[in-house]
N, C-alpha and C. Protein backbone atom coordinates (compact mmCIF):
# COMPACT_ATOMS: atom_id res chain seq x y z
N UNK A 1 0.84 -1.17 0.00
CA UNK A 1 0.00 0.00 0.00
C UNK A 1 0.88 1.24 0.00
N UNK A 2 0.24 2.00 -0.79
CA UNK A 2 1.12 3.64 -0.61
C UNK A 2 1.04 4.33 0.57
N UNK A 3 1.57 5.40 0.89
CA UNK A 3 1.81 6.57 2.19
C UNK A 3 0.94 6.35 2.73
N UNK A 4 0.16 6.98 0.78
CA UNK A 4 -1.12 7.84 0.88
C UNK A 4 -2.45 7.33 1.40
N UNK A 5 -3.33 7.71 2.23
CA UNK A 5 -4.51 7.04 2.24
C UNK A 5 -5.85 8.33 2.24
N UNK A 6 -6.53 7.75 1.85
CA UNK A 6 -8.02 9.10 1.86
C UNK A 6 -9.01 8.42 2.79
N UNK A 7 -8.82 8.58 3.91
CA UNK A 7 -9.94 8.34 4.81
C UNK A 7 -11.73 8.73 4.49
N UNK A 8 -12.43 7.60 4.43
CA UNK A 8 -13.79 8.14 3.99
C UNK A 8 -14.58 7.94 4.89
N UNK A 9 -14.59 7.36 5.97
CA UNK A 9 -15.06 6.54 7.27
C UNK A 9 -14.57 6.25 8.35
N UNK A 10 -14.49 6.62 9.51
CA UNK A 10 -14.07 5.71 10.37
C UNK A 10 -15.52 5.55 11.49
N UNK A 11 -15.54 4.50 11.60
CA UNK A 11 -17.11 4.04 12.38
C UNK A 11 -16.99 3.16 13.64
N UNK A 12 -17.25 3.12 14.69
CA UNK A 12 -16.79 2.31 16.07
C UNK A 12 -15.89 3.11 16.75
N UNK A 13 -15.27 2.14 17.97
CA UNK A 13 -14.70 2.47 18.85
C UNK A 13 -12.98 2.72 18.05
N UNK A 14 -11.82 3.15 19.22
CA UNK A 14 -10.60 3.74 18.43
C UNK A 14 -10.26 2.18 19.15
N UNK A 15 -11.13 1.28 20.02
CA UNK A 15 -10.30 -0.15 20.07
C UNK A 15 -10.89 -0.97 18.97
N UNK A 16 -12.29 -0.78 18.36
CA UNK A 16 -12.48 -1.92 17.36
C UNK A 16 -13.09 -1.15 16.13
N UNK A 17 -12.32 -0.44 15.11
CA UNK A 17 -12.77 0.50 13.88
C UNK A 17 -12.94 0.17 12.85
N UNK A 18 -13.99 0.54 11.90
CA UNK A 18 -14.22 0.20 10.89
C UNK A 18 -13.65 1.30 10.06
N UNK A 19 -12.77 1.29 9.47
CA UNK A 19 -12.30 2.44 8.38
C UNK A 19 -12.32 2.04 6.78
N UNK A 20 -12.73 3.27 5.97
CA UNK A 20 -13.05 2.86 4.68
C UNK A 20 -12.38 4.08 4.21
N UNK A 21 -11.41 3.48 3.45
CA UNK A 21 -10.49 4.50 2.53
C UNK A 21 -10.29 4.14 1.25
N UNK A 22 -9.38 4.99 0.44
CA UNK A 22 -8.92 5.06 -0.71
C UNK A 22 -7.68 5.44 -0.59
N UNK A 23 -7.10 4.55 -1.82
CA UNK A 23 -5.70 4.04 -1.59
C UNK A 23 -4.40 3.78 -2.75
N UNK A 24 -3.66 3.65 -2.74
CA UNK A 24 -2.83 3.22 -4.05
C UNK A 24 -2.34 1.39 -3.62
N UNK A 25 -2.34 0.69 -4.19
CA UNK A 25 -1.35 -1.14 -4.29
C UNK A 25 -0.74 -0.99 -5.66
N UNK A 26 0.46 -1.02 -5.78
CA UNK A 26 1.23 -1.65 -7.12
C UNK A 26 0.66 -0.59 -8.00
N UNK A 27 0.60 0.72 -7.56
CA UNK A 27 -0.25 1.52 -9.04
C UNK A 27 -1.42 1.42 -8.97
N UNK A 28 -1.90 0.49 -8.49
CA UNK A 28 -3.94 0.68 -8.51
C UNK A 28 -4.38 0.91 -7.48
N UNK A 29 -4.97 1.80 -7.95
CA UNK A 29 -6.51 2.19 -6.57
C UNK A 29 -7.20 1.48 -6.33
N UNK A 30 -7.20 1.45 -4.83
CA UNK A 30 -8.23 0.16 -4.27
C UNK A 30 -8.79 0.96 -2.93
N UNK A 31 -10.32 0.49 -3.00
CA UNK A 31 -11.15 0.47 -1.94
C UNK A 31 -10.47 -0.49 -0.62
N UNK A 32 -10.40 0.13 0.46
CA UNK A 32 -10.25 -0.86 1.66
C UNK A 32 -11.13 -0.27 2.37
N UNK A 33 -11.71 -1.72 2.97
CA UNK A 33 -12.51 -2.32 4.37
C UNK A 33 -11.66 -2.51 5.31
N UNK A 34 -11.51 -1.93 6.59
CA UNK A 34 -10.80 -3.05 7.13
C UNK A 34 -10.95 -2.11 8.34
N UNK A 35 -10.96 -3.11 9.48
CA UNK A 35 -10.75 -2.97 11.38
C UNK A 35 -9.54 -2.60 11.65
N UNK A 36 -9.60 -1.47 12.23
CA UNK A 36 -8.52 -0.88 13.27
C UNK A 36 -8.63 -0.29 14.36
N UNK A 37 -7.30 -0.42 15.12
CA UNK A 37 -7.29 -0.31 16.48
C UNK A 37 -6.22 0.78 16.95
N UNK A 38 -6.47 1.25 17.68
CA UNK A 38 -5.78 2.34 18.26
C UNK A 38 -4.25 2.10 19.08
N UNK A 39 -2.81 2.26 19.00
CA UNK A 39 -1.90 1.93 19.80
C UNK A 39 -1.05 2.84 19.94
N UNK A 40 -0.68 3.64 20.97
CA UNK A 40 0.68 4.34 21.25
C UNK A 40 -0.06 5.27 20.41
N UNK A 41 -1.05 5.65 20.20
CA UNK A 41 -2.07 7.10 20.15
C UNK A 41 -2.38 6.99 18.44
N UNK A 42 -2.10 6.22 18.00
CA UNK A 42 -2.08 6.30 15.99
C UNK A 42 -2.72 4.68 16.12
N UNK A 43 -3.77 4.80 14.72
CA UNK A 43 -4.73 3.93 14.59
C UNK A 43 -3.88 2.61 13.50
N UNK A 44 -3.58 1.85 13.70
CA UNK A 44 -3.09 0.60 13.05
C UNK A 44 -4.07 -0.35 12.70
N UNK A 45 -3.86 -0.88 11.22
CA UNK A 45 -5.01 -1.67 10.82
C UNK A 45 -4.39 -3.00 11.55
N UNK A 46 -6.02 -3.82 11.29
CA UNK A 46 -5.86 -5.89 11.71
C UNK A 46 -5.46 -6.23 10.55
N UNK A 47 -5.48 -7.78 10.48
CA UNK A 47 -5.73 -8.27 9.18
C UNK A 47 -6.99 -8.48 8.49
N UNK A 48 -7.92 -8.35 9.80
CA UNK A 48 -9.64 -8.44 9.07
C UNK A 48 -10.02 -7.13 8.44
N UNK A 49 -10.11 -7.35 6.77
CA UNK A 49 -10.73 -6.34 6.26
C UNK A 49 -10.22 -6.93 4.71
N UNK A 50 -10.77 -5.78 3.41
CA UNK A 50 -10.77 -6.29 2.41
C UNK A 50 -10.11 -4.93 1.22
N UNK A 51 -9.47 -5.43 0.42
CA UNK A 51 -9.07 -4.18 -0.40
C UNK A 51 -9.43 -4.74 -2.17
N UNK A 52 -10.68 -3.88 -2.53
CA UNK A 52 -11.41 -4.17 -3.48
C UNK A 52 -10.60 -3.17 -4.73
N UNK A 53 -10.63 -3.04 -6.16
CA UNK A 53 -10.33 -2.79 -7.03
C UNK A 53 -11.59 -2.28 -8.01
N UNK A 54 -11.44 -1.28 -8.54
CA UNK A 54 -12.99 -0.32 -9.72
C UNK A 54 -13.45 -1.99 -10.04
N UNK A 55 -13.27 -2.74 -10.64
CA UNK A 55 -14.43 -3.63 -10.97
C UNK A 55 -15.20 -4.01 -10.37
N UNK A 56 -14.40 -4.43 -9.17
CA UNK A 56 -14.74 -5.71 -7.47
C UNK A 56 -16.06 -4.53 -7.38
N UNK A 57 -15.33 -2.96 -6.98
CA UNK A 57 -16.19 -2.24 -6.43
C UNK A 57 -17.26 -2.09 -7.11
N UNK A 58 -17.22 -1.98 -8.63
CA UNK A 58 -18.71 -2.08 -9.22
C UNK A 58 -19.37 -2.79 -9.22
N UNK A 59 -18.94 -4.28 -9.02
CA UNK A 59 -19.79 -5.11 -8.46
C UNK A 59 -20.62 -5.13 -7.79
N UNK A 60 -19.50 -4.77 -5.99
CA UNK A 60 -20.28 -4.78 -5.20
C UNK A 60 -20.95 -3.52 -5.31
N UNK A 61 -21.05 -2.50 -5.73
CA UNK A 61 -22.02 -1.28 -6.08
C UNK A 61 -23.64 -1.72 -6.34
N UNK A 62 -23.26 -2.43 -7.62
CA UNK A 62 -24.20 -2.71 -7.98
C UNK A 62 -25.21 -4.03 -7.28
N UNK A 63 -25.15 -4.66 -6.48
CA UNK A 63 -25.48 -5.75 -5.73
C UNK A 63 -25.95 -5.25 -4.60
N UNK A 64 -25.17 -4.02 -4.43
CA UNK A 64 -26.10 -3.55 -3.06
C UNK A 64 -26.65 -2.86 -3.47
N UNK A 65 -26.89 -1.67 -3.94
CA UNK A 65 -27.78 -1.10 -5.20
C UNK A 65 -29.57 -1.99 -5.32
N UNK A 66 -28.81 -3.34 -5.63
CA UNK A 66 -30.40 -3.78 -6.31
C UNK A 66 -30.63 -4.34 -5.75
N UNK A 67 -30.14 -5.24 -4.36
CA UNK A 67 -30.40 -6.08 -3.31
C UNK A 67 -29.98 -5.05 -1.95
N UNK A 68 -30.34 -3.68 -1.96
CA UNK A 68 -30.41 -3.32 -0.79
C UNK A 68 -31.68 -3.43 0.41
N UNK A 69 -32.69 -3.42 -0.09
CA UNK A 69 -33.91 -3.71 1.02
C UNK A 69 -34.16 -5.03 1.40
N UNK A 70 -33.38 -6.21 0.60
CA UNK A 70 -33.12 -7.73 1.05
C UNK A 70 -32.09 -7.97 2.02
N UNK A 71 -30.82 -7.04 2.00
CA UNK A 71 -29.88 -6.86 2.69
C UNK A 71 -30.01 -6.23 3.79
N UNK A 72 -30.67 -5.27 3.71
CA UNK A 72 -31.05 -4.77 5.16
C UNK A 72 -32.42 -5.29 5.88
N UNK A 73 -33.27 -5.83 5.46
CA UNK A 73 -33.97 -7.20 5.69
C UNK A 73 -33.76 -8.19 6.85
N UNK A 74 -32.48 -8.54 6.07
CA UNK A 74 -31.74 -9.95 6.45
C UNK A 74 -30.78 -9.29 7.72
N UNK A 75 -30.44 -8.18 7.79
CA UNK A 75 -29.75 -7.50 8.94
C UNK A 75 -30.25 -7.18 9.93
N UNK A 76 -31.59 -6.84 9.82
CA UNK A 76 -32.40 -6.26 10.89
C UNK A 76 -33.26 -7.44 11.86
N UNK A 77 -33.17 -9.05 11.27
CA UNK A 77 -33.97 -9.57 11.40
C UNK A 77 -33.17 -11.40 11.21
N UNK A 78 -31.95 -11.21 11.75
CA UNK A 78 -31.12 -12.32 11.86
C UNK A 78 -31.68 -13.16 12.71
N UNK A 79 -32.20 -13.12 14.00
CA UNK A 79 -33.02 -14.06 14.69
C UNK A 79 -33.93 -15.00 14.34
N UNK A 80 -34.54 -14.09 12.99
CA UNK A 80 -35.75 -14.92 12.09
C UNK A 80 -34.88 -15.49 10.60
N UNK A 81 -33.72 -15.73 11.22
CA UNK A 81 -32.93 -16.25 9.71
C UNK A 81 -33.89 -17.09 8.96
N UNK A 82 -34.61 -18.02 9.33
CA UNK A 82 -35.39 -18.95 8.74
C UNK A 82 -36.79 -18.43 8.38
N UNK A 83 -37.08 -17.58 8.75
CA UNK A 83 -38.71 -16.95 7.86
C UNK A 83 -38.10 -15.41 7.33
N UNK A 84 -36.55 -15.67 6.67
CA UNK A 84 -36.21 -14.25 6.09
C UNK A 84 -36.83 -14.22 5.09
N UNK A 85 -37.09 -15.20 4.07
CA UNK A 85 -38.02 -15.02 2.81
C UNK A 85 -39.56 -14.61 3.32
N UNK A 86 -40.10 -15.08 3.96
CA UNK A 86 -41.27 -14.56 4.25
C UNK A 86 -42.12 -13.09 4.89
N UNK A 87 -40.35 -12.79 5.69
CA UNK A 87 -40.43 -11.51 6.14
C UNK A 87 -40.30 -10.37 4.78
N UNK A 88 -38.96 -10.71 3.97
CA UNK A 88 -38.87 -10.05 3.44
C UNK A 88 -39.42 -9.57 1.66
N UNK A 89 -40.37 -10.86 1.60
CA UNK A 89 -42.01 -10.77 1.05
C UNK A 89 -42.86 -9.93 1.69
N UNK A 90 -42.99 -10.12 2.91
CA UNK A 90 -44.12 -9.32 3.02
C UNK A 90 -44.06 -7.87 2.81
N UNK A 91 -42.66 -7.44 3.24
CA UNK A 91 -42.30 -6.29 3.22
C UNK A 91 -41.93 -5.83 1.80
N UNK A 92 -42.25 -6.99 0.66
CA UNK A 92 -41.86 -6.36 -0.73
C UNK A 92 -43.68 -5.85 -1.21
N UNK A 93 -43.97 -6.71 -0.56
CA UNK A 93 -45.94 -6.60 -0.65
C UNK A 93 -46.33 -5.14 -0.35
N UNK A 94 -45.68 -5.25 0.73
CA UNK A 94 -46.37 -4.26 1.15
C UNK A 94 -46.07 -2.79 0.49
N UNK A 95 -44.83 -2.60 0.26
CA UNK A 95 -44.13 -1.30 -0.87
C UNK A 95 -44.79 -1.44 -2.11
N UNK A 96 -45.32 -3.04 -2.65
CA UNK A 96 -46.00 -2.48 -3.82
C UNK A 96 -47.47 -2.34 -3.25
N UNK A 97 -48.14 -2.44 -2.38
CA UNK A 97 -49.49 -1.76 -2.10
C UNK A 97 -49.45 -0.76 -2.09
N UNK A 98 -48.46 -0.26 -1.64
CA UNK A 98 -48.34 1.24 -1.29
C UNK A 98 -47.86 2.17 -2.66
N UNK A 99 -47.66 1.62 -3.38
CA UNK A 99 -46.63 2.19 -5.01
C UNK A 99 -48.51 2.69 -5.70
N UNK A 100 -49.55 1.92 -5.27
CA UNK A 100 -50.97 1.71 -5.87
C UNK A 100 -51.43 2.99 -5.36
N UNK A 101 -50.92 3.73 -4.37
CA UNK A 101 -51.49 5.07 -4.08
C UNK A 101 -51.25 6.23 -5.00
N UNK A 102 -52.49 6.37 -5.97
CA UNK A 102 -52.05 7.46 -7.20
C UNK A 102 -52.96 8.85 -6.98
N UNK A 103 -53.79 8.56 -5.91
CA UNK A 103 -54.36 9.88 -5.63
C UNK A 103 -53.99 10.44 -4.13
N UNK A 104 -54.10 11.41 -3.68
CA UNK A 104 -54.56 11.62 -2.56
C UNK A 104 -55.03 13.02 -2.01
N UNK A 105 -56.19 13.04 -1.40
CA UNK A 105 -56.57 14.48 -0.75
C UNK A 105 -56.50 14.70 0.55
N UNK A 106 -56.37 15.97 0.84
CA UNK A 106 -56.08 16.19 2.04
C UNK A 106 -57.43 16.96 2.51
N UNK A 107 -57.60 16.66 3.84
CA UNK A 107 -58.99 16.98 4.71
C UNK A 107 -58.48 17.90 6.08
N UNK A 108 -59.29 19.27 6.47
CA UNK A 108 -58.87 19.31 7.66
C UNK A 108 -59.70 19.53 8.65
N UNK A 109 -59.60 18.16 8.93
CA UNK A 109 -60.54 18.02 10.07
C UNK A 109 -59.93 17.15 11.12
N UNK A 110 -61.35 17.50 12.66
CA UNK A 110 -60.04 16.81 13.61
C UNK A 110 -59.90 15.29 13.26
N UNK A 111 -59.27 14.73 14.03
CA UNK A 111 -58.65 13.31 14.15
C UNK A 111 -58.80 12.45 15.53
N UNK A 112 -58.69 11.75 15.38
CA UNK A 112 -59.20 10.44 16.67
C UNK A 112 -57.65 10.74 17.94
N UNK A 113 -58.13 11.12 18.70
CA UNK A 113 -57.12 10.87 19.93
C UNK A 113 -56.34 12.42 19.97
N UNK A 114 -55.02 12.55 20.31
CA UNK A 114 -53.93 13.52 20.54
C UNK A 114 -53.43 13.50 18.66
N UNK A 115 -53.40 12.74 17.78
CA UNK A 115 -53.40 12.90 16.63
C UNK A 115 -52.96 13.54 15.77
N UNK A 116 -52.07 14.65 15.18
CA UNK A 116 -52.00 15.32 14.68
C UNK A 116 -52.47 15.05 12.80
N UNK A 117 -52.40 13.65 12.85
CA UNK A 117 -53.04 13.48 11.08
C UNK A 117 -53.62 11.86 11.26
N UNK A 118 -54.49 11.64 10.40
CA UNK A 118 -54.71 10.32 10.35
C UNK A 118 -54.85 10.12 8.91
N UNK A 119 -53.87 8.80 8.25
CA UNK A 119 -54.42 8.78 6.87
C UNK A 119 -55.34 7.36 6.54
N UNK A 120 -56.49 7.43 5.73
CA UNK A 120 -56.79 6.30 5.55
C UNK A 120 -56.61 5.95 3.96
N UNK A 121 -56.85 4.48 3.59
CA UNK A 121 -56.35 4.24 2.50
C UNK A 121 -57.31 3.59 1.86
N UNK A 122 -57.89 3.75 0.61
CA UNK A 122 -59.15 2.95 -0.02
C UNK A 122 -58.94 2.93 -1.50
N UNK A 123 -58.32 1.26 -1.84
CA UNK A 123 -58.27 0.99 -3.11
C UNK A 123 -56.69 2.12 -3.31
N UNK A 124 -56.88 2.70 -4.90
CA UNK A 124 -55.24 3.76 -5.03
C UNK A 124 -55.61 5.12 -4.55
N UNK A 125 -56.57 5.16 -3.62
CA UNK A 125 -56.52 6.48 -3.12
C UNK A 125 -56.00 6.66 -1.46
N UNK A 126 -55.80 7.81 -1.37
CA UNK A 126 -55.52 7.80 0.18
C UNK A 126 -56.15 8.77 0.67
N UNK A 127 -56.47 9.71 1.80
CA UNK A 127 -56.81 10.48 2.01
C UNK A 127 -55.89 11.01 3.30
N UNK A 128 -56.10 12.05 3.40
CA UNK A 128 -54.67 12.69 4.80
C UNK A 128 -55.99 13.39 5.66
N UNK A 129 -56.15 13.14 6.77
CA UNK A 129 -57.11 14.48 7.57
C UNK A 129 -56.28 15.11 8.57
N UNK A 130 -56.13 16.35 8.63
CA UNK A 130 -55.16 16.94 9.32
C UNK A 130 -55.75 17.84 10.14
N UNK A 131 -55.15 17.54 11.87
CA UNK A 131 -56.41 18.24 12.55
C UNK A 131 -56.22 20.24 12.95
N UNK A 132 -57.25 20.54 12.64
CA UNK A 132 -56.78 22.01 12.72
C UNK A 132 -56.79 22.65 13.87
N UNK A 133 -57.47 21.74 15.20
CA UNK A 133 -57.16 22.11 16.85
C UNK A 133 -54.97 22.25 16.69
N UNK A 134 -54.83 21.63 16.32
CA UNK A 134 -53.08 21.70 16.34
C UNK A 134 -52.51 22.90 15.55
N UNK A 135 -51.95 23.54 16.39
CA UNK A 135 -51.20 24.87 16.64
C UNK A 135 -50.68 25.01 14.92
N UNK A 136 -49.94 23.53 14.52
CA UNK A 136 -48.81 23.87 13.88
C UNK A 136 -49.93 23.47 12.63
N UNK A 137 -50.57 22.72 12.24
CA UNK A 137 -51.68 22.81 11.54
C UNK A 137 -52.41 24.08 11.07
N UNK A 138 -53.06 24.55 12.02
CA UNK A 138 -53.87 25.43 11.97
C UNK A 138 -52.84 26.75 11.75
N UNK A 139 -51.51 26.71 11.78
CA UNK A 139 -50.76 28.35 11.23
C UNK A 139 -50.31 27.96 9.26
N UNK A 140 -49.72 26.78 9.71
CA UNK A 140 -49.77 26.62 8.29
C UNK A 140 -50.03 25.86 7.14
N UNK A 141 -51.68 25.72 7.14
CA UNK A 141 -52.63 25.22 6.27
C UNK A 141 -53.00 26.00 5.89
N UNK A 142 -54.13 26.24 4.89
CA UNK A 142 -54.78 27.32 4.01
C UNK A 142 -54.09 27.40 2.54
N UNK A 143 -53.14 27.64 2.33
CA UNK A 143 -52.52 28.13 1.09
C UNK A 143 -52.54 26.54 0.50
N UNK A 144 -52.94 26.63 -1.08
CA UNK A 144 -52.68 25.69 -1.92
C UNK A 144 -51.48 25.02 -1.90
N UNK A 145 -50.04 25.85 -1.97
CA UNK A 145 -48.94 25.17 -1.58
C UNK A 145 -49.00 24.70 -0.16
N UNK A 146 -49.02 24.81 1.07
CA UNK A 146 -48.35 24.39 2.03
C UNK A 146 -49.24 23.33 2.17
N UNK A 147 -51.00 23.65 1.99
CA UNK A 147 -51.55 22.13 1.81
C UNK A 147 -51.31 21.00 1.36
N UNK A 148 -50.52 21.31 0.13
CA UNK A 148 -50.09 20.27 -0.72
C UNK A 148 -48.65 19.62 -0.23
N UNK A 149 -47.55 20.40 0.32
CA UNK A 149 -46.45 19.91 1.39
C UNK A 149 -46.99 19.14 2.40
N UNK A 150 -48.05 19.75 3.22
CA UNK A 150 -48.90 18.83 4.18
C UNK A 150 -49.27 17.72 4.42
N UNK A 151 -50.06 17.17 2.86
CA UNK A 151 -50.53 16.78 2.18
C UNK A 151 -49.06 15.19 2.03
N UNK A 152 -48.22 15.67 1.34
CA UNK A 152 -47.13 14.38 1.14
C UNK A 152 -46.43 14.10 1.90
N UNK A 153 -45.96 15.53 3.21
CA UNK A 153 -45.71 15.06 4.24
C UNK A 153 -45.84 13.65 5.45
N UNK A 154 -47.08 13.77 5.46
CA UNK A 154 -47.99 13.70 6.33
C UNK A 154 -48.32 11.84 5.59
N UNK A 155 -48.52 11.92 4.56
CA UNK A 155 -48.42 10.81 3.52
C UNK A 155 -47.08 9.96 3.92
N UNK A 156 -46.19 10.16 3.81
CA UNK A 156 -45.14 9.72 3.26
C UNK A 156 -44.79 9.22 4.69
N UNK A 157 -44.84 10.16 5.80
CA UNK A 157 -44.68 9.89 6.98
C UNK A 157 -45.58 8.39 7.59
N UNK A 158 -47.13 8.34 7.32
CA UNK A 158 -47.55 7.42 7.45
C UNK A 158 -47.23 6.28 6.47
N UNK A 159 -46.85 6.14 5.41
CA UNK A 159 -45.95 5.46 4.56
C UNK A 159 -44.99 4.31 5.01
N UNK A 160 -44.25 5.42 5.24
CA UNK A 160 -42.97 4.70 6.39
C UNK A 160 -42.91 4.32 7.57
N UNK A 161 -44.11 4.86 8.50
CA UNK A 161 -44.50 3.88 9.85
C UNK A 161 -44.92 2.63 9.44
N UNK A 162 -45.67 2.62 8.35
CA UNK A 162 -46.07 1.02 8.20
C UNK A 162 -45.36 0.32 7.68
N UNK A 163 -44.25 0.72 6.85
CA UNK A 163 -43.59 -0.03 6.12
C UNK A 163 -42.52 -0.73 7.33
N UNK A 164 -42.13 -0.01 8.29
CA UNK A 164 -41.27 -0.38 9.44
C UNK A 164 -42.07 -1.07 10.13
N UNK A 165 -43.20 -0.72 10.50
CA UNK A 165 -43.69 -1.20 11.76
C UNK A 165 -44.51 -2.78 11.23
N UNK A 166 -44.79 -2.66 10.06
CA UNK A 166 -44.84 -4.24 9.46
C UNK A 166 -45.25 -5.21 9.64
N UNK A 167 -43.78 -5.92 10.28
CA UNK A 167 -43.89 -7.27 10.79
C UNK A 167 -42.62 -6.80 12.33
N UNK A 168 -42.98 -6.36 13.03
CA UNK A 168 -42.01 -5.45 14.03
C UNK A 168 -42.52 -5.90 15.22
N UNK A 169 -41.79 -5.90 16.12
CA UNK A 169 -42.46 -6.33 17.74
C UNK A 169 -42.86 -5.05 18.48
N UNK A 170 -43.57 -5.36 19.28
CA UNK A 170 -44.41 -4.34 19.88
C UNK A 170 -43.75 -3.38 20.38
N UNK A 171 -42.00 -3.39 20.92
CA UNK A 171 -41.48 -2.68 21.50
C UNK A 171 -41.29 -1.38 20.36
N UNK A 172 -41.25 -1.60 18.85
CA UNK A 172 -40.72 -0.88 17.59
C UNK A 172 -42.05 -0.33 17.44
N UNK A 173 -43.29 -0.91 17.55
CA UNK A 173 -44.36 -0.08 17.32
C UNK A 173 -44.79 0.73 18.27
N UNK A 174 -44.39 0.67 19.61
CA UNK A 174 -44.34 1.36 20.89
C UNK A 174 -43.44 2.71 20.37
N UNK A 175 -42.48 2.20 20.19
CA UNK A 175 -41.06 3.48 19.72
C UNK A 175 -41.70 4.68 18.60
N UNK A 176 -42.04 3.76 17.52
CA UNK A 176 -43.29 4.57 16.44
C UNK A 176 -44.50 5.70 16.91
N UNK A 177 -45.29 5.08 17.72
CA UNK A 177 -46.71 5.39 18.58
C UNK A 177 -45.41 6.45 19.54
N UNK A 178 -44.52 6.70 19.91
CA UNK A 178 -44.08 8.02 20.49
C UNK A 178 -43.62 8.92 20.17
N UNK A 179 -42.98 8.39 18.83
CA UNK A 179 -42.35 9.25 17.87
C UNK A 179 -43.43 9.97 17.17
N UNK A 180 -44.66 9.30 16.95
CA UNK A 180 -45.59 10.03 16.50
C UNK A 180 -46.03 11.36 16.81
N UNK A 181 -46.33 10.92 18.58
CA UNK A 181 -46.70 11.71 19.57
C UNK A 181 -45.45 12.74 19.64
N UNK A 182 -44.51 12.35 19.76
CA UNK A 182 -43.39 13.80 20.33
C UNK A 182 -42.85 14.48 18.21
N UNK A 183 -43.02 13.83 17.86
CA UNK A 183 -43.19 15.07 15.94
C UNK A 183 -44.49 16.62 16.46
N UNK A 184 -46.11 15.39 16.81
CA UNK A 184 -46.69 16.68 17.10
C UNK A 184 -46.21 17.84 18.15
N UNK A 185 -45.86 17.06 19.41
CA UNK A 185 -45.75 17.83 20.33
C UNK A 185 -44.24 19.08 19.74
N UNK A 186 -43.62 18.71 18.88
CA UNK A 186 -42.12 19.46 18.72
C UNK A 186 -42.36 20.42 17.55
N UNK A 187 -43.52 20.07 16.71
CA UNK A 187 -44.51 20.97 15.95
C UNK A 187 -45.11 21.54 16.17
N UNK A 188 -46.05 21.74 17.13
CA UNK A 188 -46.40 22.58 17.75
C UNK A 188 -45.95 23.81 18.83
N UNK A 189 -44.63 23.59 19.30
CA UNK A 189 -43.73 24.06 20.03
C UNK A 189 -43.02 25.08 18.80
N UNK A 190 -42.59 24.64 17.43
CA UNK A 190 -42.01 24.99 16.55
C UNK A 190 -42.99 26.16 15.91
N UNK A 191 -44.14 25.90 16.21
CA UNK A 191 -44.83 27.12 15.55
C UNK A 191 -44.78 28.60 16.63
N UNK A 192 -44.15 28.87 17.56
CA UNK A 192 -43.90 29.98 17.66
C UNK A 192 -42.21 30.40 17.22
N UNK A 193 -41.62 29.93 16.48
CA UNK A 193 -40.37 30.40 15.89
C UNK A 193 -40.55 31.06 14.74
């Protein structure tokens, strides 16, 4: 390896590091992976790690690229190694139910509970109701544009709770159901700035 190195990463502790650089071997540039550890105050690599080359790397570019939501799938959900196909079906199901949403309007009216939006979904439509008792609602709704920000916000947000919350244990849909709750509460706080 040359001198030179271009640090692009370093991730973990300075006793167990993941560093990702760019590099010179024999004249060629190569991607390295690789664990290092901290000694006498300067970070020294292990032998665990990998030094890839422009093809290797387009490879792997491209593999994670098109097998990234199988890959992170299979990461999030190693315990269920054996119903990973099934998990990570359902969760392909469910992104294309959701791809079927080609309309949607937005309503402002209140909503069930502390709430700040509720969306429901029927057939490729969706609908957003957004409640206008809420501070941050009720300053900026009205205008065609911010309705329409509102509108995909508010969408997209419920989108992605379900897409996570899924096939998820109760503790992740607990985490969701607060995060919900503390967005309004930090939105509403945000509307006097």
């Amino acid at each position: 390896m040359s001198n030179t190195e271009h640090v692009i990463l370093d991730s973990g502790s300075k006793r167990n590091c993941m560093r990702i650089s760019l590099s010179e071997f024999n004249d060629t540039p190569i991607l390295n992976i690789r664990n290092y550890f901290e000694k006498d105050g300067e970070m020294r690599p292990t032998k665990k790690g990998i030094s890839i080359s422009r093809n290797k790397f387009l490879d792997l570019a491209k593999v994670l690229n098109e097998k990234h939501e199988h890959i992170a799938s299979f990461l999030e959900n190693t315990k269920n190694l054996e119903k990973f196909d099934e998990i990570f079906n359902k969760k392909s199901l469910a992104l294309e139910g959701i791809k079927t949403v080609e309309t949607a309007n937005l309503n402002i009216c209140p909503t069930p509970g502390r709430n700040i939006s509720e969306v429901k979904y029927q057939g490729s439509s969706a609908v957003v109701n957004l409640d206008p008792n809420h501070k941050f609602i009720d300053k900026f709704s009205g205008s065609e544009a911010c309705d329409e920000v509102l509108k995909k916000l508010f969408l997209a947000l419920d989108i992605s709770v379900r897409l996570v919350t899924e096939d998820e244990s109760n503790e992740v849909i607990q985490s969701f159901e607060r995060f919900e709750y503390e967005l309004a509460r930090q939105l509403r706080n945000l509307t006097e700035i």
